[in-house]
C-alpha atoms as a PDB file:
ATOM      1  CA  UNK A   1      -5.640 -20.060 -31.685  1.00  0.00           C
ATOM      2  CA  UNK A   2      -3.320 -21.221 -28.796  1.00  0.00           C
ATOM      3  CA  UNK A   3      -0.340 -19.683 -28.084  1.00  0.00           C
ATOM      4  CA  UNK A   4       2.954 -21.718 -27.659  1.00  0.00           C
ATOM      5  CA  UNK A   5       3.096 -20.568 -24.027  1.00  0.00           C
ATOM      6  CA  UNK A   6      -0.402 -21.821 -23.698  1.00  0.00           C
ATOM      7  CA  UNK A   7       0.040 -25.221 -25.139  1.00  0.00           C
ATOM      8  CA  UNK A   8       3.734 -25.658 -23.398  1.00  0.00           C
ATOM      9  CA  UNK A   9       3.065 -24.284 -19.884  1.00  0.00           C
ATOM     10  CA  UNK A  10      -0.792 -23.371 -19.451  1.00  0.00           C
ATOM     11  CA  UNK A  11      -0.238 -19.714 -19.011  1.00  0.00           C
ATOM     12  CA  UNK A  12      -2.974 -17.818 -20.303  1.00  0.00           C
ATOM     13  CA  UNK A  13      -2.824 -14.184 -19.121  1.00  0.00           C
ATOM     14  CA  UNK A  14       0.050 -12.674 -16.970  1.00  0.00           C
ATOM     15  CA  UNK A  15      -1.715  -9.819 -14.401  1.00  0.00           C
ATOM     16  CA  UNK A  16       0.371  -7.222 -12.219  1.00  0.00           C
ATOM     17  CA  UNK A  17      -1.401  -7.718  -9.057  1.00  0.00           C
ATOM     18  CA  UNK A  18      -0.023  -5.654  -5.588  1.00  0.00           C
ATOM     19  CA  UNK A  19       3.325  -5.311  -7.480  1.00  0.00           C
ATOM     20  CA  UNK A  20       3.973  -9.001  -8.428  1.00  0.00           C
ATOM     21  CA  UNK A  21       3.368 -10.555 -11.263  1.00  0.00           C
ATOM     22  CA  UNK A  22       1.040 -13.390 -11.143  1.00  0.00           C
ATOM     23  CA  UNK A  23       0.443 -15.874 -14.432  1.00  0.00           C
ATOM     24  CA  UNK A  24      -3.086 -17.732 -14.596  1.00  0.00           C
ATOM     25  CA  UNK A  25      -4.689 -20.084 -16.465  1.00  0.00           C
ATOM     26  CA  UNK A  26      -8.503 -19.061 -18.018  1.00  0.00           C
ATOM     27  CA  UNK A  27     -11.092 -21.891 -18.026  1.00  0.00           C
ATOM     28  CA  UNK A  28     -14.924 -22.054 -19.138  1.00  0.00           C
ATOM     29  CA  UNK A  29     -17.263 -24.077 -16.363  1.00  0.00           C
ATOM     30  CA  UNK A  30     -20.436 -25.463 -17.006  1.00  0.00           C
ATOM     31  CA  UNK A  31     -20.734 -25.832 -13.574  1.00  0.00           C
ATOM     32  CA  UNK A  32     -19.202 -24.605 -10.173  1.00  0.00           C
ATOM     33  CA  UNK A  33     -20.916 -25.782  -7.031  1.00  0.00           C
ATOM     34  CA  UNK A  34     -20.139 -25.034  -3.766  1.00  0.00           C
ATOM     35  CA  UNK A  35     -20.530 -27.833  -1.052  1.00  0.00           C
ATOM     36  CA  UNK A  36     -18.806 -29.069   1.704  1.00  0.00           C
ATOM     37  CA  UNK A  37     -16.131 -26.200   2.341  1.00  0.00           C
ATOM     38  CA  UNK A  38     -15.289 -26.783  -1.270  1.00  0.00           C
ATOM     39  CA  UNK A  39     -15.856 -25.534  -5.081  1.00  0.00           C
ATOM     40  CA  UNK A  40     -16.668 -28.311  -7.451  1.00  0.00           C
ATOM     41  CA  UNK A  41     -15.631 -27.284 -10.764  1.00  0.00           C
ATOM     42  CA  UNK A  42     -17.087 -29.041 -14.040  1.00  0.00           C
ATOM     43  CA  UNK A  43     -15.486 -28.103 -17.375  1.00  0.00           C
ATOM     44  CA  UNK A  44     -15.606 -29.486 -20.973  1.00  0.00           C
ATOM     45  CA  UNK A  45     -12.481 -29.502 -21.591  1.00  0.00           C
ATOM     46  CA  UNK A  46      -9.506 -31.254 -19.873  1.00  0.00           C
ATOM     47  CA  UNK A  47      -9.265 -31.561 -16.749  1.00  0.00           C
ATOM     48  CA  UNK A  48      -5.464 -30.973 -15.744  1.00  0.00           C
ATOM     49  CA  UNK A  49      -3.219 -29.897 -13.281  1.00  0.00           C
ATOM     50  CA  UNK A  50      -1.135 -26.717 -14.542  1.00  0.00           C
ATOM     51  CA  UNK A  51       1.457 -24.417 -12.355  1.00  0.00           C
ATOM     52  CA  UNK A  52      -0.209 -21.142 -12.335  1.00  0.00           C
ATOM     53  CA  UNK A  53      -1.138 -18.804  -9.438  1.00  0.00           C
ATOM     54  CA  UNK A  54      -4.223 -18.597 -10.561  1.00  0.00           C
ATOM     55  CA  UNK A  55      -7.340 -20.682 -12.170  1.00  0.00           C
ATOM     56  CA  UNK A  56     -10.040 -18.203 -13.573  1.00  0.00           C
ATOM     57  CA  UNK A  57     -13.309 -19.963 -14.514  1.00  0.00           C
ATOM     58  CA  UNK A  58     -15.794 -18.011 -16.801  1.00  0.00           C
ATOM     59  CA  UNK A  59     -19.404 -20.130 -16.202  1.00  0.00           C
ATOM     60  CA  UNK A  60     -22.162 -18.542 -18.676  1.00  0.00           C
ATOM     61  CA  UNK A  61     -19.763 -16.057 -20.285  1.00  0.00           C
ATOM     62  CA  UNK A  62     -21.695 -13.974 -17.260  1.00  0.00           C
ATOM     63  CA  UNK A  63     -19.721 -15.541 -13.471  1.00  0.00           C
ATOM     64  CA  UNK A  64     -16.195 -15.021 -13.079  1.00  0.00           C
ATOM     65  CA  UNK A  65     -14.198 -16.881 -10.460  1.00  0.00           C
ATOM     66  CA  UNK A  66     -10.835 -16.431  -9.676  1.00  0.00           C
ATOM     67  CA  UNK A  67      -9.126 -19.181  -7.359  1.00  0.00           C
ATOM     68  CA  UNK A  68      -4.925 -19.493  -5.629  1.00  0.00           C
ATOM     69  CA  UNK A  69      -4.116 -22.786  -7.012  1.00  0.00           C
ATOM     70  CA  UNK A  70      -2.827 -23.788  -3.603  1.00  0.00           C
ATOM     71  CA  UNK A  71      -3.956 -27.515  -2.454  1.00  0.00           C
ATOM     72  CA  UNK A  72      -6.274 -27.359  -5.920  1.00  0.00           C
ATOM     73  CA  UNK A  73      -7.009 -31.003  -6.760  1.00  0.00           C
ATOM     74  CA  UNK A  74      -8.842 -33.024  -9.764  1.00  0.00           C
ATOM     75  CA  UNK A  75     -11.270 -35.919  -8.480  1.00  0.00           C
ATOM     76  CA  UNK A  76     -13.714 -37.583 -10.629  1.00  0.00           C
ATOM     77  CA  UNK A  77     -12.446 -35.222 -13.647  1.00  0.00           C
ATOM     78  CA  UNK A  78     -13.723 -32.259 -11.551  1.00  0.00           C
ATOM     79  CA  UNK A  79     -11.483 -29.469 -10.478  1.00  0.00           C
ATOM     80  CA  UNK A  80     -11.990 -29.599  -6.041  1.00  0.00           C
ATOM     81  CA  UNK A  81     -11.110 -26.059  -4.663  1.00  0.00           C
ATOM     82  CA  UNK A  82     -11.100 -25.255  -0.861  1.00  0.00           C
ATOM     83  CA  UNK A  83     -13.908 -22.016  -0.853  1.00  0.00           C
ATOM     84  CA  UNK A  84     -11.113 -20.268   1.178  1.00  0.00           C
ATOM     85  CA  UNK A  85      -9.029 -19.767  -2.047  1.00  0.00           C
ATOM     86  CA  UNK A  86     -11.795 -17.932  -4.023  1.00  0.00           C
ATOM     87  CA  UNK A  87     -10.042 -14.908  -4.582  1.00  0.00           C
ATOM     88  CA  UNK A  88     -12.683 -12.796  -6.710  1.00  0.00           C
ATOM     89  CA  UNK A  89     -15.956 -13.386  -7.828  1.00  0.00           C
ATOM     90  CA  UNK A  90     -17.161 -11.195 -10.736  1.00  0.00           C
ATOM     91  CA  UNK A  91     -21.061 -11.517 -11.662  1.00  0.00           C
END
């Protein structure tokens, strides 16, 4: 069920990293391509801007990726993220 804080502000988890704390918002991917300098994102559900620090994209309940949200942008109902903010990739 989603949380008020979800539904209101798109904050999913809140992580302590290096002594700040950082909020982020947790998204499955059926797809995430990279191509062009860029991460093409493709999710089922809405595609949206929210004010996080962090998007974190689960593809195949397997692939983690966690992305800054800096200069993050939505074309074609995809989410477009420079490669240079991949922060972690978990496989």
């Amino acid at each position: 069920m989603e949380s008020l804080k979800d539904r209101k502000e798109g904050i999913d988890v809140e992580i302590k990293y290096k002594g700040k704390l950082l909020i982020a918002k947790v998204k499955h991917a059926t797809e995430i391509i990279e191509s062009n300098g860029n991460y093409e994102i493709v999710t089922k559900s809405r595609v949206k801007r929210y004010y996080t620090n962090w998007m974190i994209f689960i593809k195949d309940s397997k692939k983690v990726y966690v992305f800054d949200t800096k200069n993050v942008k939505i074309v074609n109902g995809q989410y477009i993220v420079p490669t240079e903010h991949l922060l972690f990739k978990l496989e």
